[in-house]
Structures are given as structure tokens and as C-alpha cells.
Protein backbone atom coordinates (compact mmCIF):
# COMPACT_ATOMS: atom_id res chain seq x y z
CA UNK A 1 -24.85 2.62 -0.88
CA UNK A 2 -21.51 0.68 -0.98
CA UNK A 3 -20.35 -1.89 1.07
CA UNK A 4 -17.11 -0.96 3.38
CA UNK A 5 -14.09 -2.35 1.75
CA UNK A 6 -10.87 -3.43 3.58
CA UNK A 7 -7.45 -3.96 2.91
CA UNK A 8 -4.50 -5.54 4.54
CA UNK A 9 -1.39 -3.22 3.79
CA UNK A 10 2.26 -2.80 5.15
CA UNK A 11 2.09 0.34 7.09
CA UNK A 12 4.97 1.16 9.34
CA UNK A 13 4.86 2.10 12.95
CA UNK A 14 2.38 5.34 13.35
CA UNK A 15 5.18 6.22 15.70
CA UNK A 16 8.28 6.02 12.72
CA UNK A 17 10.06 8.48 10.81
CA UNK A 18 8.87 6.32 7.92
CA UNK A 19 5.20 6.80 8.45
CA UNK A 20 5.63 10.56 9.47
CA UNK A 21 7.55 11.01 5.88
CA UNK A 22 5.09 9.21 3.78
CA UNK A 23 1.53 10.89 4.91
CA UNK A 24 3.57 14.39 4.90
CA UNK A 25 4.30 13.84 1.11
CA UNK A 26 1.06 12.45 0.72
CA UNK A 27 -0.54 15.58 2.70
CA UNK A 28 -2.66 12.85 4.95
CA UNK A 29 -2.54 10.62 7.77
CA UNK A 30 -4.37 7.46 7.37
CA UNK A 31 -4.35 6.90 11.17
CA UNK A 32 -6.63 10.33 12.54
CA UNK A 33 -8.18 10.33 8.77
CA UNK A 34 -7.02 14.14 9.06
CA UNK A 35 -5.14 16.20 6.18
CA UNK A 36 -1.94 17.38 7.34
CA UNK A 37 0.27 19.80 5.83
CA UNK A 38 2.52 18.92 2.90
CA UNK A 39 6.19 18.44 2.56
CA UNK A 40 6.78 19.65 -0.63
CA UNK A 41 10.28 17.95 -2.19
CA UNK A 42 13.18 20.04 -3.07
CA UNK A 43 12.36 21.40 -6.32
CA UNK A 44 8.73 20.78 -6.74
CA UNK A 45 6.05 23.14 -6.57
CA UNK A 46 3.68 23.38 -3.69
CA UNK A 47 0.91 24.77 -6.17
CA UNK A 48 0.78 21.74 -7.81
CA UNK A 49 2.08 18.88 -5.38
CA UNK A 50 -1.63 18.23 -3.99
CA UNK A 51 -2.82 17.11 -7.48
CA UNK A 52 0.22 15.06 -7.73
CA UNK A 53 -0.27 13.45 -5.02
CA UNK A 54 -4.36 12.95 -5.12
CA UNK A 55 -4.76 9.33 -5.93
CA UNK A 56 -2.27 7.69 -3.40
CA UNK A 57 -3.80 10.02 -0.65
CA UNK A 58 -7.12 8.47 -1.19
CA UNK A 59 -5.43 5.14 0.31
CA UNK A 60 -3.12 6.69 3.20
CA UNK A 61 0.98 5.58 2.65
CA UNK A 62 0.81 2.06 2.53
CA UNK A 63 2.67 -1.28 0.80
CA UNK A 64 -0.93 -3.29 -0.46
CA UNK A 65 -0.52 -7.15 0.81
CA UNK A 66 -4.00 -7.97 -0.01
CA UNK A 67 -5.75 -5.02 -2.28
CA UNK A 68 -8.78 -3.82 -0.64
CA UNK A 69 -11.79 -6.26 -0.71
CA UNK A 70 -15.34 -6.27 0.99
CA UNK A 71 -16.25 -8.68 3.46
CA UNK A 72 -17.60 -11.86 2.24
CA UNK A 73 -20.91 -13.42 3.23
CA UNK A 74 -21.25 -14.42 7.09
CA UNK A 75 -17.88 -12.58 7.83
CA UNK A 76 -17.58 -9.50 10.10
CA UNK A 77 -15.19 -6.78 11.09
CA UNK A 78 -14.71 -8.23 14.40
CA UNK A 79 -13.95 -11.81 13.35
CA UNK A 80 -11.32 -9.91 10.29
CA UNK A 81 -9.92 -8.10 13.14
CA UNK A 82 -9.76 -11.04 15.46
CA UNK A 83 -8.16 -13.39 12.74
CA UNK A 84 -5.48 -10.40 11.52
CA UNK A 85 -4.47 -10.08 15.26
CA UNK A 86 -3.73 -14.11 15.85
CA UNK A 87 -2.38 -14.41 12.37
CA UNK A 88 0.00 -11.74 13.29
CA UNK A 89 1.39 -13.50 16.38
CA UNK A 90 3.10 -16.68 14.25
CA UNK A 91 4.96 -14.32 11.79
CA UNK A 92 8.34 -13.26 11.66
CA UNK A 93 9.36 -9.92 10.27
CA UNK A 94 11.05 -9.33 7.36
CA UNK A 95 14.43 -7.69 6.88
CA UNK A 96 15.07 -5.50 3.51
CA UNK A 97 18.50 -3.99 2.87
CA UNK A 98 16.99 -0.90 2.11
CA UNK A 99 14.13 1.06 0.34
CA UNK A 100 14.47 3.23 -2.74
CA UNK A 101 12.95 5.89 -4.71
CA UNK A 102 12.17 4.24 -7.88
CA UNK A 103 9.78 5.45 -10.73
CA UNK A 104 8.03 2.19 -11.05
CA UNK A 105 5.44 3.26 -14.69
CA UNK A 106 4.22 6.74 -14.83
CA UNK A 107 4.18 7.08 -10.85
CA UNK A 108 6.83 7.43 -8.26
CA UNK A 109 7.20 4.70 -5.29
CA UNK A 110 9.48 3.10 -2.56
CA UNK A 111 10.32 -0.37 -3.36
CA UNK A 112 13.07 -2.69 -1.89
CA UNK A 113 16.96 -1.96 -2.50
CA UNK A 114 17.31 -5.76 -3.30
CA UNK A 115 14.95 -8.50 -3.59
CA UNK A 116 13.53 -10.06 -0.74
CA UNK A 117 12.16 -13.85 -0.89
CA UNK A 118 11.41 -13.96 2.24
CA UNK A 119 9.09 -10.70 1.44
CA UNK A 120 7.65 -12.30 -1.50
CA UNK A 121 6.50 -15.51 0.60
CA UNK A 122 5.27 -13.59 3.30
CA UNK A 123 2.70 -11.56 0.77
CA UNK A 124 1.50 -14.33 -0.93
CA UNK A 125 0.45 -16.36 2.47
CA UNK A 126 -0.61 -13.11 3.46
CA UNK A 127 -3.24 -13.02 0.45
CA UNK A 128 -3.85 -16.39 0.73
CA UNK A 129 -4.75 -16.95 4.42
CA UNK A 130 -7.11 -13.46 4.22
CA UNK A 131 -8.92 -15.02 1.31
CA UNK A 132 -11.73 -16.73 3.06
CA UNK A 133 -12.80 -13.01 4.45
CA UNK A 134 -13.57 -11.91 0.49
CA UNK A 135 -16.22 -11.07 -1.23
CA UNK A 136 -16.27 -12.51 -5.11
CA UNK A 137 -15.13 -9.68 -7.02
CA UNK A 138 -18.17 -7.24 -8.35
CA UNK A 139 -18.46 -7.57 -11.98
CA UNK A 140 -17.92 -3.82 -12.35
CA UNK A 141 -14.28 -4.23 -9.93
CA UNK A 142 -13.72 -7.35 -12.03
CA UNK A 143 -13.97 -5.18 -15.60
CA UNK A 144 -11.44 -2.66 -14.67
CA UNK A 145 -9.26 -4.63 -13.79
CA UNK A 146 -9.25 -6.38 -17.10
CA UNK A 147 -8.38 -3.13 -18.97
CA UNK A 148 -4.97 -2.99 -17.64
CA UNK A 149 -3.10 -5.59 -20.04
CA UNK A 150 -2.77 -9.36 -18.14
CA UNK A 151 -0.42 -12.02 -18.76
CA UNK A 152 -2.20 -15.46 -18.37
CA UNK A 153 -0.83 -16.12 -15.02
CA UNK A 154 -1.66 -12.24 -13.68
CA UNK A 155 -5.47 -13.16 -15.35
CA UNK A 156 -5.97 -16.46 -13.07
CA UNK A 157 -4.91 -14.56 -9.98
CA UNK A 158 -7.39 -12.35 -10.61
CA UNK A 159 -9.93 -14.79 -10.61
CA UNK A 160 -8.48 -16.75 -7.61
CA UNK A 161 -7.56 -13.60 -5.45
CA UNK A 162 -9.66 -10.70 -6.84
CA UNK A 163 -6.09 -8.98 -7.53
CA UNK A 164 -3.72 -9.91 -10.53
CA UNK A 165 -0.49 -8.79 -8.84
CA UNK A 166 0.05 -11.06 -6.33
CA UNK A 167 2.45 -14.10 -5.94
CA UNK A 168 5.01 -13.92 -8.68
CA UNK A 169 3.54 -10.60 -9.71
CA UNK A 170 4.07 -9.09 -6.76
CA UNK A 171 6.36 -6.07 -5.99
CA UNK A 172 6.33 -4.51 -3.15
CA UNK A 173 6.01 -0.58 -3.49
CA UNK A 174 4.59 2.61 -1.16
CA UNK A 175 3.18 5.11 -3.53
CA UNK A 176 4.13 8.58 -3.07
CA UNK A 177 2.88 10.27 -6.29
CA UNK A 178 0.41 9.92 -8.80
CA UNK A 179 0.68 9.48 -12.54
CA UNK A 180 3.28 12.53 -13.15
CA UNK A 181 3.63 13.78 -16.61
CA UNK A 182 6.81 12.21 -18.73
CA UNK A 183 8.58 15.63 -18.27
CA UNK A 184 7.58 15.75 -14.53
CA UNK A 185 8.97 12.21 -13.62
CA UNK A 186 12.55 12.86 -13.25
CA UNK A 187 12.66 16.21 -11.40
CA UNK A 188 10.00 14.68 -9.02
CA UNK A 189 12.07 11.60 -8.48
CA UNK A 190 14.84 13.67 -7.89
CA UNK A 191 13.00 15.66 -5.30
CA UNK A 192 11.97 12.54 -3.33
CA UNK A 193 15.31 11.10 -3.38
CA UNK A 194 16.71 13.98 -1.29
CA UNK A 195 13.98 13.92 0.73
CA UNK A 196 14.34 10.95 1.70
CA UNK A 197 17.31 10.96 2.07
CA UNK A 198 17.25 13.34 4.52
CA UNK A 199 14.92 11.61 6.39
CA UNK A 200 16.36 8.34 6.79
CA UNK A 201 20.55 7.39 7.04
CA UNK A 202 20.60 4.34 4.25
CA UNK A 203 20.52 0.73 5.90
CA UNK A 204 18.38 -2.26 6.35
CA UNK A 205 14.73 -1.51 6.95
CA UNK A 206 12.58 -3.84 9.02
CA UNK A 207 8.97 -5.37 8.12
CA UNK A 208 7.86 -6.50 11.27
CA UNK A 209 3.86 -6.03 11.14
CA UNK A 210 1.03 -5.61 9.16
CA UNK A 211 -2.24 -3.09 9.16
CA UNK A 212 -5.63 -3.10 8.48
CA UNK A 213 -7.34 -0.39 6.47
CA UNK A 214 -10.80 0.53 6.23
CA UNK A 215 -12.48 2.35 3.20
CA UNK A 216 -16.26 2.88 4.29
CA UNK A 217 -17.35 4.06 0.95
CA UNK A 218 -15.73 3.91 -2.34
CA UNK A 219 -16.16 7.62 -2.53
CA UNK A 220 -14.33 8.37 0.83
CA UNK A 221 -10.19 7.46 2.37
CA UNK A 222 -9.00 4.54 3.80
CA UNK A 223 -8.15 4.92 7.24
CA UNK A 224 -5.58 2.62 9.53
CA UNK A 225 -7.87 0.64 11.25
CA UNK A 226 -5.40 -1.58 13.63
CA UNK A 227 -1.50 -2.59 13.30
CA UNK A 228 -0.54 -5.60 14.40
CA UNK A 229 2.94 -6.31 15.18
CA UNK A 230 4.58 -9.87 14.09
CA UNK A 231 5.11 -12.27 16.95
């Protein structure tokens, strides 16, 4: 039987229009673990969205900080919990001039209108000061990861953070689709950009806490375990 896993993601406000857009592409809301109905973009097809969007669902809409990890040795949920809420209470949130609807590979995502330092320092102490709650990496975890094609520096975060996308490497994205199909991608992105769009007037968007997420088998959904707000 496998171990829980957790993660520490950016999840906005279970309250937000941002939150209520993402699980209603992604058909699922990490916080009741519930499915919820879909809402299809302009020009997609409802008969296939669900398989388009069956891989980010599995993790609930989310921005990873630290990707998902089981506890190490002598650690518990309660002390992770504990730590997450006190770390929470020294940071200051993060302003972004925006999110977009980018097609970041072969899947779609939200990153940042502009680049954010301030972003990128807050995810790498973020990965750094949850590191003492990690397992070592499984050997099996460790092997797929070294499929995907690693530049030297992406290869000794791996070994020194179980993930290879962090610090330097790290961009900041909220999946909304799955791998799409090359002649998918651009009427899909198109979709989501009205959506969204329509969802949100275009302006700065505030980071101002972080969530944990809790996978209890690597055959089930993460669900939003607790949000902590900065400060």
C-alpha cells in the first residue's frame, strides 16, 4: 500500500473567482474532493473536454511550490501542518501584473504576464524550508523523472530537492489541460483565453498564501488539505 504523499501548491482563495474557474475547467474541486460539472470553453467539445482535462484533475487547480513528496522518517502530518501554518505567518505576498493563457509544451497553463523575482525567491525558500519534511526520493519516482531530458543543473536539483524544476528552473504555471494534440492546441488555447477572460477584468493578481495538498494513494486525487494565508 502507498504511503500518503503531500504537496505544497499555490491555490487561491476557495472563496475566488480564480479557484471557482480553475476546478470548473478542470471538472473538480480539490477542496470537497467532489467532481463538479464542467465549463466547457467556447469552441471545445464537451464530449471530449473530460479526457482533456484528466491528468491535471488528478491534482486539483494548483501552482506546485514543492511537487508532492511523502513524509520523511519521524515527521507527521500534524507537525507538516503545524510548521506550514507558522511558516506562513513571516511571508509577504506576492504581486503579479497579471496571469495568462499560455501553451507552455504540449499542455495549456496560466503563468505570469511578466516575470516576478520576488515569485521566484519565494518558491525556492518555499522548497527549501519544506525539505526537512521529505522522504528521499523512491528509486522508481527517481527513474521517471530521469526520462524527461535534464540539464546538469535541473539533474542536481533533483537529487537535492526530489524535483528538477525548482530554483532557476522554476516557472510558475496552473495547469488547465492535458497533453492536447498539435492540431488541438490552438483552438483550445483560444477557448481558454475567452474564458478567462470573461471571468476575470485584466490587472495585477495577488499571491498572498499557500496550500497544502494531500494525495492518500498514488492511485487516488489530491485534495486541499489547509490554506494558509501570508502574514
Amino acid at each position: 500500500m502507498s504511503k500518503p504523499r503531500y504537496a505544497v501548491y499555490y491555490a487561491p482563495a476557495t472563496e475566488s473567482a480564480l479557484w471557482r474557474f480553475g476546478c470548473s475547467v478542470l471538472g473538480y474541486d480539490a477542496l470537497t474532493g467532489e467532481d463538479i460539472p464542467f465549463a466547457v470553453p467556447p469552441g471545445c467539445d464537451p464530449a471530449t473536454w473530460p479526457a482533456l482535462t484528466e491528468e491535471p484533475r488528478r491534482y486539483g487547480f494548483h501552482a506546485t511550490l514543492k511537487a508532492p513528496f511523502e513524509l520523511a522518517d519521524g515527521r507527521s502530518e500534524e507537525q507538516l501542518r503545524a510548521f506550514a501554518r507558522n511558516y506562513a505567518a513571516g511571508l509577504e505576498g506576492v504581486a503579479l501584473a497579471g496571469l495568462s493563457v499560455t501553451a507552455l509544451g504540449s499542455f495549456i497553463a496560466l503563468t505570469p504576464s511578466e516575470p516576478s523575482d520576488a515569485l521566484q525567491r519565494l518558491a525556492f525558500a518555499l522548497v527549501q524550508a519544506f525539505e526537512p519534511f521529505r522522504a528521499p526520493l523512491a528509486q522508481a519516482d527517481r527513474a521517471r523523472r530521469l526520462k524527461s531530458p535534464l540539464t546538469p543543473a535541473q539533474h542536481a536539483y533533483l537529487e537535492a530537492y526530489g524535483y528538477p524544476y525548482v530554483g532557476d528552473a522554476f516557472r510558475f504555471h496552473m495547469t488547465l489541460t492535458g497533453a492536447l494534440p498539435a492540431d488541438r492546441m490552438a483552438g483550445v488555447r483560444q477557448g481558454l483565453e475567452t474564458a478567462y477572460a470573461e471571468a476575470f477584468p485584466a490587472g495585477p493578481v495577488g499571491l498572498d498564501r499557500f496550500a497544502l495538498f494531500k494525495q492518500e494513494g498514488r492511485a487516488g486525487r489530491f485534495r486541499l488539505l489547509d490554506s494558509y494565508p501570508f502574514g
